[in-house]
PDB file of N, CA and C in Angstrom:
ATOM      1  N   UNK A   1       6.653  -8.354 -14.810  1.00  0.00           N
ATOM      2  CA  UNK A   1       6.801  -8.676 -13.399  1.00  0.00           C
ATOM      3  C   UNK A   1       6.184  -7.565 -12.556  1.00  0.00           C
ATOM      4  N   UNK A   2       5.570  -7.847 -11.359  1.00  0.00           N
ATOM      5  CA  UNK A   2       4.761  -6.681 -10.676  1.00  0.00           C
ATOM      6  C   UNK A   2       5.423  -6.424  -9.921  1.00  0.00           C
ATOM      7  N   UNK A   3       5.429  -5.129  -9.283  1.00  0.00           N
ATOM      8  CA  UNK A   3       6.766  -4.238  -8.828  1.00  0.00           C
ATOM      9  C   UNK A   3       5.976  -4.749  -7.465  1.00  0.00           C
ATOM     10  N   UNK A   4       4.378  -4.594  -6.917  1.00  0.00           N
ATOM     11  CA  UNK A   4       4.047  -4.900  -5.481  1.00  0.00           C
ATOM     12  C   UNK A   4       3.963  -6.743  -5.594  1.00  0.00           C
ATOM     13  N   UNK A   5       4.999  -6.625  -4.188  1.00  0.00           N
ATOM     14  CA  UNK A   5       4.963  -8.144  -3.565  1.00  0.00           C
ATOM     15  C   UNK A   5       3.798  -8.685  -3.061  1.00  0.00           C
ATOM     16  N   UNK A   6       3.390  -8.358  -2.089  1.00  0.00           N
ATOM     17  CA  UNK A   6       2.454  -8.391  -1.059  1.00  0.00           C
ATOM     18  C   UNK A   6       2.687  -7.527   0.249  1.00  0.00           C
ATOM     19  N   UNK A   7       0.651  -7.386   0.958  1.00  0.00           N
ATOM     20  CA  UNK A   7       0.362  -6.314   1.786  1.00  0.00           C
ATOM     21  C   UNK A   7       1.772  -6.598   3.348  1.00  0.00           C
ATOM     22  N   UNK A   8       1.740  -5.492   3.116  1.00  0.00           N
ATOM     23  CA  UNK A   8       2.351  -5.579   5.026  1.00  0.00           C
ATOM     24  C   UNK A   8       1.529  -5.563   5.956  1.00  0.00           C
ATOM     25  N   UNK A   9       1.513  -6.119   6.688  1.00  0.00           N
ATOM     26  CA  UNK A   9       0.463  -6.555   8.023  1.00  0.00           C
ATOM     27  C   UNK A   9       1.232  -6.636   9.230  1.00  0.00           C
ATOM     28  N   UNK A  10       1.095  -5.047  10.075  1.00  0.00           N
ATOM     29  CA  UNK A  10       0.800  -5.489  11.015  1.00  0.00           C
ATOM     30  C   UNK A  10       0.294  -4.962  11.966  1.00  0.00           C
ATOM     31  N   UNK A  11       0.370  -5.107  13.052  1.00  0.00           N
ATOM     32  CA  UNK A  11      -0.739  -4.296  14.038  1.00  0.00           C
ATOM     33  C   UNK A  11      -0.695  -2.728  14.064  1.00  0.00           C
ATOM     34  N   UNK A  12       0.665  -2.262  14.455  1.00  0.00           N
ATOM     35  CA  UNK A  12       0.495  -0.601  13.278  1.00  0.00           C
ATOM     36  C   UNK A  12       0.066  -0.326  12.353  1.00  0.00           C
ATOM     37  N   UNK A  13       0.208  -1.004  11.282  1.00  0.00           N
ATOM     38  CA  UNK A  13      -0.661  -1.198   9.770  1.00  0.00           C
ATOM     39  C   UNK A  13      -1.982  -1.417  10.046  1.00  0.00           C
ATOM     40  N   UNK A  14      -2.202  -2.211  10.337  1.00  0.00           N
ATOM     41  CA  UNK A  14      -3.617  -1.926  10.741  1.00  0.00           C
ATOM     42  C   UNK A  14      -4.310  -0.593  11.465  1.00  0.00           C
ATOM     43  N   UNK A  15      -3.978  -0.093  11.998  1.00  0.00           N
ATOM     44  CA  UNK A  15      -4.129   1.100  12.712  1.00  0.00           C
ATOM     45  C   UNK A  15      -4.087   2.397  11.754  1.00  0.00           C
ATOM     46  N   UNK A  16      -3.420   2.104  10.802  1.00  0.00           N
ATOM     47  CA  UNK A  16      -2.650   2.960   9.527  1.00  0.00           C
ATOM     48  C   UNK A  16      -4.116   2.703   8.695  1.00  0.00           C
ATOM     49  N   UNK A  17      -4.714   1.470   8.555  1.00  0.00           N
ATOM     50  CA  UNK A  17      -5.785   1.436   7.675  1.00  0.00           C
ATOM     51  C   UNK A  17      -7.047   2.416   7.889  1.00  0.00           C
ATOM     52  N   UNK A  18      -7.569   1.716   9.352  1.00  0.00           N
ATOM     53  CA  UNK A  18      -8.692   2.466  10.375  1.00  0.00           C
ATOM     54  C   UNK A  18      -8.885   3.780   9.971  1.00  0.00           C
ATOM     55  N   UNK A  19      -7.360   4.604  10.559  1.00  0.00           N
ATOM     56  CA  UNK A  19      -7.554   5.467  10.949  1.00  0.00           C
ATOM     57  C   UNK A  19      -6.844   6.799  10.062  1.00  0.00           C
ATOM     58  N   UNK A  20      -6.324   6.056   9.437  1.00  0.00           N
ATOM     59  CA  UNK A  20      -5.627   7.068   8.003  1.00  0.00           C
ATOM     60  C   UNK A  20      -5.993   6.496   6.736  1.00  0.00           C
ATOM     61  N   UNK A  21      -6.591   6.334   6.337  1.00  0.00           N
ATOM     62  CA  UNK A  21      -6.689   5.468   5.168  1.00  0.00           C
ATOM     63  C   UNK A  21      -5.431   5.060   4.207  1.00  0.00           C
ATOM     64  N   UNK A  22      -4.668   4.623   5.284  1.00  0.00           N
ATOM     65  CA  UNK A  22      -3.342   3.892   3.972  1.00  0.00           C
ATOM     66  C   UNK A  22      -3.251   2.705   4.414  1.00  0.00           C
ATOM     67  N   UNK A  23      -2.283   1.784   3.470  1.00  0.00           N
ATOM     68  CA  UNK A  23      -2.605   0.227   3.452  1.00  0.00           C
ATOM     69  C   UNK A  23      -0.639   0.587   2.986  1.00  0.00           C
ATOM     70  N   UNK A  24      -0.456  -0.667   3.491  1.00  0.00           N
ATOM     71  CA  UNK A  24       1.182  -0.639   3.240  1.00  0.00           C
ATOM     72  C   UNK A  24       1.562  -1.927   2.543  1.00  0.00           C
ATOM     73  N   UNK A  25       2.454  -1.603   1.643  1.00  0.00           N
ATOM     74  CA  UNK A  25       2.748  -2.946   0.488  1.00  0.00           C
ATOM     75  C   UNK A  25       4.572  -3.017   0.978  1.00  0.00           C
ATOM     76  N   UNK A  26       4.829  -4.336   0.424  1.00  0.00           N
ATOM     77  CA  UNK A  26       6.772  -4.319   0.364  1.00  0.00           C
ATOM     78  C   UNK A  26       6.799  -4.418  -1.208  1.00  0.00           C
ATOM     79  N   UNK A  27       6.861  -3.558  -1.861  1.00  0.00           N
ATOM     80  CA  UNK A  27       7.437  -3.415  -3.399  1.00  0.00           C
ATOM     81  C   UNK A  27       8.739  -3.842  -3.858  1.00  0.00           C
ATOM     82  N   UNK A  28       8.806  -3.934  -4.483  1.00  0.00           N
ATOM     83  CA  UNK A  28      10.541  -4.339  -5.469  1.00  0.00           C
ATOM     84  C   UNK A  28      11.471  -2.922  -5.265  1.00  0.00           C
ATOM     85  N   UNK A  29      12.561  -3.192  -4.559  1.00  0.00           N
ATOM     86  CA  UNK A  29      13.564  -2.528  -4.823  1.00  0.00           C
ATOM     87  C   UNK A  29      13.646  -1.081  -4.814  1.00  0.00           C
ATOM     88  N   UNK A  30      13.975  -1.228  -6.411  1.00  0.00           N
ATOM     89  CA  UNK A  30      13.945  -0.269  -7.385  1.00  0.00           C
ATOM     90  C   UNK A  30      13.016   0.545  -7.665  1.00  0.00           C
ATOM     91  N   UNK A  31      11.612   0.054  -7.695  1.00  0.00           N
ATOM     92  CA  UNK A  31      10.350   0.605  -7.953  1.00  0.00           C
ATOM     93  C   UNK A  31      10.350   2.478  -7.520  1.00  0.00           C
ATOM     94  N   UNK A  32      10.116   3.111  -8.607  1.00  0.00           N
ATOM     95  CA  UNK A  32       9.813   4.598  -8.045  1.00  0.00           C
ATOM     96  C   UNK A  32       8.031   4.676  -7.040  1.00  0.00           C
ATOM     97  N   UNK A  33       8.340   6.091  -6.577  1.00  0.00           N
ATOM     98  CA  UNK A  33       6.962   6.150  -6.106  1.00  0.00           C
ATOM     99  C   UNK A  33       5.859   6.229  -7.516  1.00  0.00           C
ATOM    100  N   UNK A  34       6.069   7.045  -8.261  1.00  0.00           N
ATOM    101  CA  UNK A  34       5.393   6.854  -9.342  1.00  0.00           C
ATOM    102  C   UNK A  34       5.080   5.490  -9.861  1.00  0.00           C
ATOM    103  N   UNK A  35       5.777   4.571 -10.263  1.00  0.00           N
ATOM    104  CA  UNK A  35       5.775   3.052 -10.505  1.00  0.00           C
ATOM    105  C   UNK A  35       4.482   2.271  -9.757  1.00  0.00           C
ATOM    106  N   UNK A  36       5.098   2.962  -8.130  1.00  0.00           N
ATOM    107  CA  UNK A  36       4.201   2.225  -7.512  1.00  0.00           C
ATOM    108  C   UNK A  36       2.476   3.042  -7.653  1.00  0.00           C
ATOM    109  N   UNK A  37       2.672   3.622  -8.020  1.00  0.00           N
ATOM    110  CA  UNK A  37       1.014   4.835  -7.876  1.00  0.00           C
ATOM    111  C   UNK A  37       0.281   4.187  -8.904  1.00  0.00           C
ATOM    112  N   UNK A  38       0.851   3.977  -9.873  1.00  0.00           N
ATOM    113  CA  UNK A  38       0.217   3.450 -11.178  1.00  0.00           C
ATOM    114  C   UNK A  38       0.079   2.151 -11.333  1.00  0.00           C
ATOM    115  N   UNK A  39       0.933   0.907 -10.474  1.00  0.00           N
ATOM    116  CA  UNK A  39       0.313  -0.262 -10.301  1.00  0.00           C
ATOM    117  C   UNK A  39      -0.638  -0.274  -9.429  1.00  0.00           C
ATOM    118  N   UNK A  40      -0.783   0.192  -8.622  1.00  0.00           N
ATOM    119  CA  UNK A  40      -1.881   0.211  -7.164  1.00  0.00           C
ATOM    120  C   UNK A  40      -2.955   0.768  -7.777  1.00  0.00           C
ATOM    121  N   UNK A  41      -3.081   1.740  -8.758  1.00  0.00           N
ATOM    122  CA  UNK A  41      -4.295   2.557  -9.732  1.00  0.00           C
ATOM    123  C   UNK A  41      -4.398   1.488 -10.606  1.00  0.00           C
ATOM    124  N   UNK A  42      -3.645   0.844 -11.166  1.00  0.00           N
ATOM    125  CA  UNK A  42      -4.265  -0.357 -12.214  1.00  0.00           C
ATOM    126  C   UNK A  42      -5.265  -1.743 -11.362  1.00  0.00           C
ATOM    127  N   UNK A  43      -4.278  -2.079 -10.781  1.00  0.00           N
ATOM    128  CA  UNK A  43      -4.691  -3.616  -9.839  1.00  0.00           C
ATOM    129  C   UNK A  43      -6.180  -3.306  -9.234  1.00  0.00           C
ATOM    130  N   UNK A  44      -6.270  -2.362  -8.473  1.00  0.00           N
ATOM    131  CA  UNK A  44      -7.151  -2.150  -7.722  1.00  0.00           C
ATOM    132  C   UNK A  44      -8.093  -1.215  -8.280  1.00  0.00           C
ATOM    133  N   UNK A  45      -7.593  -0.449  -9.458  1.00  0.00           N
ATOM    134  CA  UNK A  45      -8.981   0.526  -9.775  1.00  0.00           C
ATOM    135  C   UNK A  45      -9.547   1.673  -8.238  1.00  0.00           C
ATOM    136  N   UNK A  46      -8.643   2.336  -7.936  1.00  0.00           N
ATOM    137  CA  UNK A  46      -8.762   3.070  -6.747  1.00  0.00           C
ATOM    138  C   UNK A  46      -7.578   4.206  -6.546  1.00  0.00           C
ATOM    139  N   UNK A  47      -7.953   5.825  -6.587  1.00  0.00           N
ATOM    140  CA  UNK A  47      -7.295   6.600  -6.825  1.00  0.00           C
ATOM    141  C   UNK A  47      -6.157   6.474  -5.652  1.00  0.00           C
ATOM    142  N   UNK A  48      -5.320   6.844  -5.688  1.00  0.00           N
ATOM    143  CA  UNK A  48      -4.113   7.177  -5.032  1.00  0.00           C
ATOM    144  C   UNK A  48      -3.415   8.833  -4.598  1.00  0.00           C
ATOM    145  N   UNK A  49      -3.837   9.016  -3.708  1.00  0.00           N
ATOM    146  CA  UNK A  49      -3.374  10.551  -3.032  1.00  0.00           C
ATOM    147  C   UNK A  49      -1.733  10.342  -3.138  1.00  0.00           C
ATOM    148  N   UNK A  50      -1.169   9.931  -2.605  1.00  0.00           N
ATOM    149  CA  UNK A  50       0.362   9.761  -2.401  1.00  0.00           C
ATOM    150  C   UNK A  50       1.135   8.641  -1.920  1.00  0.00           C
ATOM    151  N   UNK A  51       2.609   8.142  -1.979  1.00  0.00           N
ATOM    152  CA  UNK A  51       2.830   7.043  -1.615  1.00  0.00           C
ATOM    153  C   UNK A  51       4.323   7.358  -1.060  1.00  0.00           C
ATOM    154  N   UNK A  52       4.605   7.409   0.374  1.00  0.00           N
ATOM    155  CA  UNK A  52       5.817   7.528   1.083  1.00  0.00           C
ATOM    156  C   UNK A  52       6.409   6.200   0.998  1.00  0.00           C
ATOM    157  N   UNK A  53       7.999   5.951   0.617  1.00  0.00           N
ATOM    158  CA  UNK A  53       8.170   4.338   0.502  1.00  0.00           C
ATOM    159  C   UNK A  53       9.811   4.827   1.670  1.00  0.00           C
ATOM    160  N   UNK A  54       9.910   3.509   2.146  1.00  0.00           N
ATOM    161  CA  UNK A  54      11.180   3.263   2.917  1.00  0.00           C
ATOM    162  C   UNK A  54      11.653   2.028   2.906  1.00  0.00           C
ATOM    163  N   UNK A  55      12.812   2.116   3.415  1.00  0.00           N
ATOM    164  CA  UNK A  55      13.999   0.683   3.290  1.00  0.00           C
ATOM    165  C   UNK A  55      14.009   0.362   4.632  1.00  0.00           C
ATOM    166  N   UNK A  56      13.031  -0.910   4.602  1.00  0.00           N
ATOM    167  CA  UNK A  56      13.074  -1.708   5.838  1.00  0.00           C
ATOM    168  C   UNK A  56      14.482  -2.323   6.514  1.00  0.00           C
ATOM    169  N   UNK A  57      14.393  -2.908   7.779  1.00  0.00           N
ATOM    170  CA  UNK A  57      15.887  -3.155   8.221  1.00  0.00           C
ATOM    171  C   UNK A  57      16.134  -4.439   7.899  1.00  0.00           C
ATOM    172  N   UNK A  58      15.206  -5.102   7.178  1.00  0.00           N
ATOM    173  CA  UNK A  58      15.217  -6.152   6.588  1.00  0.00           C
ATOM    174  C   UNK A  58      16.000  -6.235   5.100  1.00  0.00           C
ATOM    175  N   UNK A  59      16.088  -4.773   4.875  1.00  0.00           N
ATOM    176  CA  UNK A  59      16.514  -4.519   3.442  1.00  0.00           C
ATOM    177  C   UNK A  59      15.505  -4.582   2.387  1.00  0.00           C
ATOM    178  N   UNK A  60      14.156  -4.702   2.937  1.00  0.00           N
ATOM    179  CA  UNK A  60      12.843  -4.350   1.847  1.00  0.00           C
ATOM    180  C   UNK A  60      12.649  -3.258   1.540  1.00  0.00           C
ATOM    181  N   UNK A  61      11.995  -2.800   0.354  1.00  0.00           N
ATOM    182  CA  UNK A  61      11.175  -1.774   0.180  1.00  0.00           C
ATOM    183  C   UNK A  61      10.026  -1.785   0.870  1.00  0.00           C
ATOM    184  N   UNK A  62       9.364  -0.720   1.631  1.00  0.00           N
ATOM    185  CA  UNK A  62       7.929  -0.733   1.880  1.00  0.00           C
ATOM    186  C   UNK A  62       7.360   0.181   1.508  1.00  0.00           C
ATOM    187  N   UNK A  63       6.312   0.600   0.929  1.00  0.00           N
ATOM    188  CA  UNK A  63       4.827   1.647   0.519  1.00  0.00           C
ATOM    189  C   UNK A  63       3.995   1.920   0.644  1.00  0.00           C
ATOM    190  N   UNK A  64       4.138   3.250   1.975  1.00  0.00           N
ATOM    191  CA  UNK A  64       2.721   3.249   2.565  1.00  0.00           C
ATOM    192  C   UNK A  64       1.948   4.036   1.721  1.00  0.00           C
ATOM    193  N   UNK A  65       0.835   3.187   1.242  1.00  0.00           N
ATOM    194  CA  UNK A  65      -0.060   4.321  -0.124  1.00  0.00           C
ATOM    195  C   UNK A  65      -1.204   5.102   0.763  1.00  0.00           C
ATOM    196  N   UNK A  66      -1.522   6.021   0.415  1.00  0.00           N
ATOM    197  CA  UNK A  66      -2.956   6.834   0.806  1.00  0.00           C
ATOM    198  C   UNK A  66      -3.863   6.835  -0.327  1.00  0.00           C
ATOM    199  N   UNK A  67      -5.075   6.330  -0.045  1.00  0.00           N
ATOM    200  CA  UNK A  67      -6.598   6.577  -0.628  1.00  0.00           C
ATOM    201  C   UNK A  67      -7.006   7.481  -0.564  1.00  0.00           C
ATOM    202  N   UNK A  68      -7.300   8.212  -1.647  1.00  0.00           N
ATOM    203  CA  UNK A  68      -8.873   8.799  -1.986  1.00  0.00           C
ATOM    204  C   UNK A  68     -10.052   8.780  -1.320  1.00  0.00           C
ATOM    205  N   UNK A  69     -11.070   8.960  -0.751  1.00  0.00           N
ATOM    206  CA  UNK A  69     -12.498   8.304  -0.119  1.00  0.00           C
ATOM    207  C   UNK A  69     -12.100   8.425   1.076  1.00  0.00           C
ATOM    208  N   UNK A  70     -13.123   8.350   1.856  1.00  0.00           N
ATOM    209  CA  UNK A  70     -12.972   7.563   3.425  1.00  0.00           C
ATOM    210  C   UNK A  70     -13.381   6.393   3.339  1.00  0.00           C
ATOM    211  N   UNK A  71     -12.602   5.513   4.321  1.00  0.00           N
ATOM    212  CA  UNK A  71     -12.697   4.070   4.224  1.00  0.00           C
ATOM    213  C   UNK A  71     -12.368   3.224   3.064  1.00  0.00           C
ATOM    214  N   UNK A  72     -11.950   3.773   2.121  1.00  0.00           N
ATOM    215  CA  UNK A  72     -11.373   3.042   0.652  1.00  0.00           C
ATOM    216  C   UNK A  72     -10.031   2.222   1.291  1.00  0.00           C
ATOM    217  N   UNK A  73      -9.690   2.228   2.138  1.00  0.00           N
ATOM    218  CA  UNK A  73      -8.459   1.014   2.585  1.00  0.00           C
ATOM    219  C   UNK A  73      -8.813  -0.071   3.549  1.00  0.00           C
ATOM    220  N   UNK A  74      -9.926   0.459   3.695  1.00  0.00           N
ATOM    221  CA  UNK A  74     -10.213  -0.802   4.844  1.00  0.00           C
ATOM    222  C   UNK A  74     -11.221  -1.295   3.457  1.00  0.00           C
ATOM    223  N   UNK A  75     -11.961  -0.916   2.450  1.00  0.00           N
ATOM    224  CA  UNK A  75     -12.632  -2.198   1.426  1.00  0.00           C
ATOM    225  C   UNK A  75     -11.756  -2.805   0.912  1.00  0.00           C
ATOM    226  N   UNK A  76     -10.664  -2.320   0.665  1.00  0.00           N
ATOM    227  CA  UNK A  76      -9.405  -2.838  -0.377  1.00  0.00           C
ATOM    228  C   UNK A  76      -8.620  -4.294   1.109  1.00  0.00           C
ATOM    229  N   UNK A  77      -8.787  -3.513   2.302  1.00  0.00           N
ATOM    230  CA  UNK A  77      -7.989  -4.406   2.860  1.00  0.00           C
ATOM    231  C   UNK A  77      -9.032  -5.707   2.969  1.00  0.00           C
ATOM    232  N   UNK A  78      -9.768  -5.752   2.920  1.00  0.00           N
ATOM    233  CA  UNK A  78     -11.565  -6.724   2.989  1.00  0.00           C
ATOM    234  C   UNK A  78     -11.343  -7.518   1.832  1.00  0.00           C
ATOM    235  N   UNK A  79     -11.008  -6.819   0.242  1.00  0.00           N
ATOM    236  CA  UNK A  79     -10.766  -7.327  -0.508  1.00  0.00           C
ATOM    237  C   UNK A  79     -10.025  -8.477  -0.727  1.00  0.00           C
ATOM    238  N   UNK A  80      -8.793  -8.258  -0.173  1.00  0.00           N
ATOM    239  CA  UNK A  80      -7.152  -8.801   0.091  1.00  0.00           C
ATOM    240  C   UNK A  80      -6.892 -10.054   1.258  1.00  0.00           C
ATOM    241  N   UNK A  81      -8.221  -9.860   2.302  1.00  0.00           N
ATOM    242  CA  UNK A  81      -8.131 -10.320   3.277  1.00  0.00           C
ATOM    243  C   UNK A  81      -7.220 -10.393   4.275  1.00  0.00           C
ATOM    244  N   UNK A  82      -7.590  -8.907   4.463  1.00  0.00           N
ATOM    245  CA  UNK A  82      -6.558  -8.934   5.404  1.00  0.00           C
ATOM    246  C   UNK A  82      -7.473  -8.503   6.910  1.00  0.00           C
ATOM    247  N   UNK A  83      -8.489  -8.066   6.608  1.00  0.00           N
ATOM    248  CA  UNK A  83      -9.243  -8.009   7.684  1.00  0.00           C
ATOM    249  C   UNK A  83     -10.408  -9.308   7.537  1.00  0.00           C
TER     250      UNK A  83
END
């Protein structure tokens, strides 16, 4: 079972892509940051600097990951379609 759900989108997130190169996921739960570093390095084939996660008020997990490269989150978000 894959620990990332799907991307978070939204107009901050987007802004988060541009201009920081991170892209934000809602992960499972439980998932460590590590967990999540190493699915996001598998799926996508794209290094991973670090991944801050928090408990939405929704009661989600969310994971804002940081890229490697400049602009490596806005191809990934192109990828995903999210732009």
């Amino acid at each position: 079972m894959s620990i990332i759900r799907h991307p978070f989108i939204t107009e901050k997130a987007t802004y988060t892509i541009e201009d920081n190169n991170k892209l934000q996921f809602i992960v499972d739960i439980n998932a460590t940051k590590d967990q999540i570093i190493r699915e996001v390095e598998e799926l996508y084939d794209i290094p991973v600097i670090k991944v801050n996660t928090m408990i939405t008020m929704k009661g989600k997990k969310k994971a804002i990951v940081t890229f490697e490269g400049e602009g490596t989150a806005s191809e990934l978000a192109s990828k995903l379609g999210i732009f």
